[in-house]
C-alpha atoms as a PDB file:
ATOM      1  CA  UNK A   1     116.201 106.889  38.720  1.00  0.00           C
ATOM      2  CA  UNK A   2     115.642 109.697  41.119  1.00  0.00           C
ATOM      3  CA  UNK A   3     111.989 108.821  41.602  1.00  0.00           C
ATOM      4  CA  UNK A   4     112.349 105.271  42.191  1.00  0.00           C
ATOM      5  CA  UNK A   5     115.001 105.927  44.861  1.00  0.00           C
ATOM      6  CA  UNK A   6     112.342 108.467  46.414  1.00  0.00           C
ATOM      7  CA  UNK A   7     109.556 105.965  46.505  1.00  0.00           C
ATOM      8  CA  UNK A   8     111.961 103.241  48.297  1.00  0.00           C
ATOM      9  CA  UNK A   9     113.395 105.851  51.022  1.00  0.00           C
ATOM     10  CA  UNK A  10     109.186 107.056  51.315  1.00  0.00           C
ATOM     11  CA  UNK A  11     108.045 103.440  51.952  1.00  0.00           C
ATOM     12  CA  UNK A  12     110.840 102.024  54.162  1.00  0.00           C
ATOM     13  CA  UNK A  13     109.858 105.649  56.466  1.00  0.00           C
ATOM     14  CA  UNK A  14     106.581 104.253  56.186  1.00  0.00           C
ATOM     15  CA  UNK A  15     106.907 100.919  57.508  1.00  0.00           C
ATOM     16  CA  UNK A  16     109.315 102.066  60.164  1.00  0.00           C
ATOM     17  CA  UNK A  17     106.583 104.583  61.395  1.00  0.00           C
ATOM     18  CA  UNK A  18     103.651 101.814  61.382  1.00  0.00           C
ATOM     19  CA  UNK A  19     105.793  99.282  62.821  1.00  0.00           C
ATOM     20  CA  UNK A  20     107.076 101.601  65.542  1.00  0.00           C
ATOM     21  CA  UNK A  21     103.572 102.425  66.529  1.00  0.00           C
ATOM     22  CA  UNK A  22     102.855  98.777  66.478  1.00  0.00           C
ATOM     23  CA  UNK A  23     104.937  98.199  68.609  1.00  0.00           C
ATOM     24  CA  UNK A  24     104.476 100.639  71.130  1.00  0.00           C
ATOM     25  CA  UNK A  25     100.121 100.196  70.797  1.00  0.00           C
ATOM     26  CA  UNK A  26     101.164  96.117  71.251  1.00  0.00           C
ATOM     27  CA  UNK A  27     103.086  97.241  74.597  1.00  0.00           C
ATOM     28  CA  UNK A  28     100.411  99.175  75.819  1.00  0.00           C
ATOM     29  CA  UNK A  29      97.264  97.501  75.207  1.00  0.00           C
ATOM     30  CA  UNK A  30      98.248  93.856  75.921  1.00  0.00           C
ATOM     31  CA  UNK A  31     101.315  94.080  78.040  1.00  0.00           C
ATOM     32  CA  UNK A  32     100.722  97.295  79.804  1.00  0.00           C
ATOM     33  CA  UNK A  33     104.464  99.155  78.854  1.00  0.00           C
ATOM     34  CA  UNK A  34     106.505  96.454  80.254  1.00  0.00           C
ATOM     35  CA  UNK A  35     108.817  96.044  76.909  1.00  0.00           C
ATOM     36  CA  UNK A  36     109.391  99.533  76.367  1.00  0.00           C
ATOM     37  CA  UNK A  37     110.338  99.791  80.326  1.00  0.00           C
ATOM     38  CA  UNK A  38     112.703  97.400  79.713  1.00  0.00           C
ATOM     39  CA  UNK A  39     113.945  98.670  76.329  1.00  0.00           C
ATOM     40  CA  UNK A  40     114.629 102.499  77.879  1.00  0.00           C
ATOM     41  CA  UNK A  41     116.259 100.736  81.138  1.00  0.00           C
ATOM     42  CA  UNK A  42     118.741  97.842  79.564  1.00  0.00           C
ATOM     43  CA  UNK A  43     119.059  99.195  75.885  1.00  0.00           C
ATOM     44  CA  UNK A  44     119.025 103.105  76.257  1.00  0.00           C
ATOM     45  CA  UNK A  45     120.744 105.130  73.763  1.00  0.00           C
ATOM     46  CA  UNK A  46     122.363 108.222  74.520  1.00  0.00           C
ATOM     47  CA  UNK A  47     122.650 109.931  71.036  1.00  0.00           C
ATOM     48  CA  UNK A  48     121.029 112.946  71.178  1.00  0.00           C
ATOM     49  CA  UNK A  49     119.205 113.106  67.463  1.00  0.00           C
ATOM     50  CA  UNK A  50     118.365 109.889  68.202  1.00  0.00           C
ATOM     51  CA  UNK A  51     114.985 107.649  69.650  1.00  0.00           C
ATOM     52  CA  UNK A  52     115.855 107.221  73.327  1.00  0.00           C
ATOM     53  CA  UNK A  53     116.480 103.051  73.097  1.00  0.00           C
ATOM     54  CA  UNK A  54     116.376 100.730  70.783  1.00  0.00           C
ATOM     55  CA  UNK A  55     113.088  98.745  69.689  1.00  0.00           C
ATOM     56  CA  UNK A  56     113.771  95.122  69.368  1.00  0.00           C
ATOM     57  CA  UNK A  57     110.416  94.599  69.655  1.00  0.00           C
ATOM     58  CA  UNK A  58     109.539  96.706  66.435  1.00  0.00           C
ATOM     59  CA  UNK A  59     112.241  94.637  65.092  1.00  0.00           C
ATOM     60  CA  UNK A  60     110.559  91.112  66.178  1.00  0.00           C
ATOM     61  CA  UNK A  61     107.480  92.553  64.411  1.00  0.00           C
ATOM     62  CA  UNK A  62     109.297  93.500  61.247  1.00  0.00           C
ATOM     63  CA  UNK A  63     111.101  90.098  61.201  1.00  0.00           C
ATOM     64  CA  UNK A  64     107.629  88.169  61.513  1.00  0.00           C
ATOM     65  CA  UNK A  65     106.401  90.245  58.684  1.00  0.00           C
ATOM     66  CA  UNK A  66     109.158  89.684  56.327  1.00  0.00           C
ATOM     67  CA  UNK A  67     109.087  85.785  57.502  1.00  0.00           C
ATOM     68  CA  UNK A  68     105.189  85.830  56.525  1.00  0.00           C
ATOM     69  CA  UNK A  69     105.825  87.570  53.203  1.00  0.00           C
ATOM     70  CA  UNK A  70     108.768  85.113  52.532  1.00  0.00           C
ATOM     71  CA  UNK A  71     106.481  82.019  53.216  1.00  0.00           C
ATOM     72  CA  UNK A  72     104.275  83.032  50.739  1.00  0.00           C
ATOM     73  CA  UNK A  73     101.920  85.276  48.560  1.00  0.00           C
ATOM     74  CA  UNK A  74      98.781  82.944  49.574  1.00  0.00           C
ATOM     75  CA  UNK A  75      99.432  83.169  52.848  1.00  0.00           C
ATOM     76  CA  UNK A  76     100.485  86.844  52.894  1.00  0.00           C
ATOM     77  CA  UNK A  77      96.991  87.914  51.438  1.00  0.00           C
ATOM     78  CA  UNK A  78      95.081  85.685  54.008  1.00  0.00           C
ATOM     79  CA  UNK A  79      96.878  87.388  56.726  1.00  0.00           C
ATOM     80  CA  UNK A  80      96.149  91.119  54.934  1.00  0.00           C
ATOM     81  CA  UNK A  81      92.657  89.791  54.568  1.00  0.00           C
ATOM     82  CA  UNK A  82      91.950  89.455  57.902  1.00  0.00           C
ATOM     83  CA  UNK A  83      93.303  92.259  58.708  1.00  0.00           C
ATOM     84  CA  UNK A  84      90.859  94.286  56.590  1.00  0.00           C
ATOM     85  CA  UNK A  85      88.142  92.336  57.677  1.00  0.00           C
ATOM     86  CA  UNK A  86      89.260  93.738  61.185  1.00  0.00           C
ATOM     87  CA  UNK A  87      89.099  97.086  59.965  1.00  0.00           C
ATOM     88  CA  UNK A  88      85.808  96.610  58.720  1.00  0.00           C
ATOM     89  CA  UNK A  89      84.295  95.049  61.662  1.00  0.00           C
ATOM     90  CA  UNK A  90      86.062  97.777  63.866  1.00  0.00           C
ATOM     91  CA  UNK A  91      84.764 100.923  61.596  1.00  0.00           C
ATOM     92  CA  UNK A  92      80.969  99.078  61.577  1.00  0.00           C
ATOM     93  CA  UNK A  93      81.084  99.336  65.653  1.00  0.00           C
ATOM     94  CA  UNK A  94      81.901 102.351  65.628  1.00  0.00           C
ATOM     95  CA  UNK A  95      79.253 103.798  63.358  1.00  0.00           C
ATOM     96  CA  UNK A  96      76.450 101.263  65.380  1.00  0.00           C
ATOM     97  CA  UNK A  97      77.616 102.795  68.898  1.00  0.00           C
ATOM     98  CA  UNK A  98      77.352 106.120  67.590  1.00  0.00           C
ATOM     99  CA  UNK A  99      74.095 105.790  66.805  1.00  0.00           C
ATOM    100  CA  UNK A 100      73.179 103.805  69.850  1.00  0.00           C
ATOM    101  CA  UNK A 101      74.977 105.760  72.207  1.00  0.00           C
ATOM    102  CA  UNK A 102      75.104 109.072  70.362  1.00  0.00           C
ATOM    103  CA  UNK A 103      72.582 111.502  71.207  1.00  0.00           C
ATOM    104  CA  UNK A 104      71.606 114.866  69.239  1.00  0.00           C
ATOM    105  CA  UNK A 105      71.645 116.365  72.905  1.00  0.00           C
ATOM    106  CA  UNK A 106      75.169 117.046  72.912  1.00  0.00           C
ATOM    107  CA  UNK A 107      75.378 118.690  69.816  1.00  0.00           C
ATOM    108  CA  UNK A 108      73.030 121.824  71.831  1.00  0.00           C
ATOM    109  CA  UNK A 109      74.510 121.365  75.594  1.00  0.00           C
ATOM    110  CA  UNK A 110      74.316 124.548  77.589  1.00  0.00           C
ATOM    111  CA  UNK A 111      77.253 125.930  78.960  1.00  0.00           C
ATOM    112  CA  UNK A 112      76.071 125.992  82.396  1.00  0.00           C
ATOM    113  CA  UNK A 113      75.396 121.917  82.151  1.00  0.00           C
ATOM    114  CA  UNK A 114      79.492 121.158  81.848  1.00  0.00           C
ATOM    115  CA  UNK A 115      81.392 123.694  83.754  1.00  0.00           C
ATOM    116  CA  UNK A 116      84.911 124.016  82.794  1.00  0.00           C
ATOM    117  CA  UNK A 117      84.820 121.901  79.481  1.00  0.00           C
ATOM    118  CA  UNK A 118      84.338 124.523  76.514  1.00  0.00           C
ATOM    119  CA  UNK A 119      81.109 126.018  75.724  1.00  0.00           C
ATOM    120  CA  UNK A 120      78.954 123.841  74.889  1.00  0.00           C
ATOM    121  CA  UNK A 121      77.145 123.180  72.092  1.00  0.00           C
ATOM    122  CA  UNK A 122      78.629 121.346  68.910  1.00  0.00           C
ATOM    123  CA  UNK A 123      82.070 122.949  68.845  1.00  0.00           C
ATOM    124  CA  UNK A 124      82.490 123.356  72.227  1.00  0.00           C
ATOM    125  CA  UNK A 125      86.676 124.410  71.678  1.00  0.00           C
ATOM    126  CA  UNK A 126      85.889 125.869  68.362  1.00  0.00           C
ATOM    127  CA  UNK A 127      87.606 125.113  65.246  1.00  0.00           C
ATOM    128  CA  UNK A 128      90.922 124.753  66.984  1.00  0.00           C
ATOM    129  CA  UNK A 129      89.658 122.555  69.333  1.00  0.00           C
ATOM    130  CA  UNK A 130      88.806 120.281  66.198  1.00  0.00           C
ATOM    131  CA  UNK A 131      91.729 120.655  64.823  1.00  0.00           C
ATOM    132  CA  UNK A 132      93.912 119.795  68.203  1.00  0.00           C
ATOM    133  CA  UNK A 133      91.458 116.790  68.521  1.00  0.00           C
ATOM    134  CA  UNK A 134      91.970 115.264  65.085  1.00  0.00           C
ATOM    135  CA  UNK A 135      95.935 115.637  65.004  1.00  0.00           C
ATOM    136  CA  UNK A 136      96.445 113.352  67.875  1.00  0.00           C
END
């Protein structure tokens, strides 16, 4: 019923949102912006309500996940996987250069040390600052 129509619309605004920012990380990191530069130049859209041109891109990445789920399950949790191992591997680094390159000095910095960035200390923006920080 009304709950299983709910939990379709929920995941297809899901995958559109993580493939989206697929694409657009993809564009960035490896090609520098030059697909989206292309995109808002030859396939601009001029609705107003609507994303300013149109991601064939995101839908290459979509189709290559459907193809990979429709070639099969074994496959499909390799793939997934690896991608977890990834994740893993990426959250591990990040922990191990904290500690490496993290130092308990920051947390009490003066205010005089970094002129024009906050007040110092552990919170140097305050709660807000946090806040603005973690929402991007």
């Amino acid at each position: 019923g009304a709950i299983g129509i709910s939990m379709l619309i929920e995941w297809m605004i899901g995958l559109a949102s993580l493939i989206k920012s697929l694409s657009v990380y993809t564009d960035q990191l490896i090609l520098n912006g030059t697909i989206i530069a292309w995109e808002a130049d030859k396939l601009a859209v001029k609705i107003p309500f609507m994303t300013k041109y149109v991601d064939l891109f995101a839908l290459l990445i979509l189709l290559l996940c459907g193809a990979l789920n429709l070639w099969g399950v074994k496959q499909t949790v390799v793939v997934s996987a690896v991608c977890n191992f990834v994740v893993v591997v990426s959250l591990v680094l990040v922990v191990v250069m904290g500690f490496v390159k993290g130092s308990t000095d920051n947390w009490f910095r003066a205010v005089s040390e970094e002129p024009g960035f906050g007040e110092g200390g552990y919170f140097p923006y305050g709660v807000a600052g946090v806040f603005t920080g973690a929402s991007l």
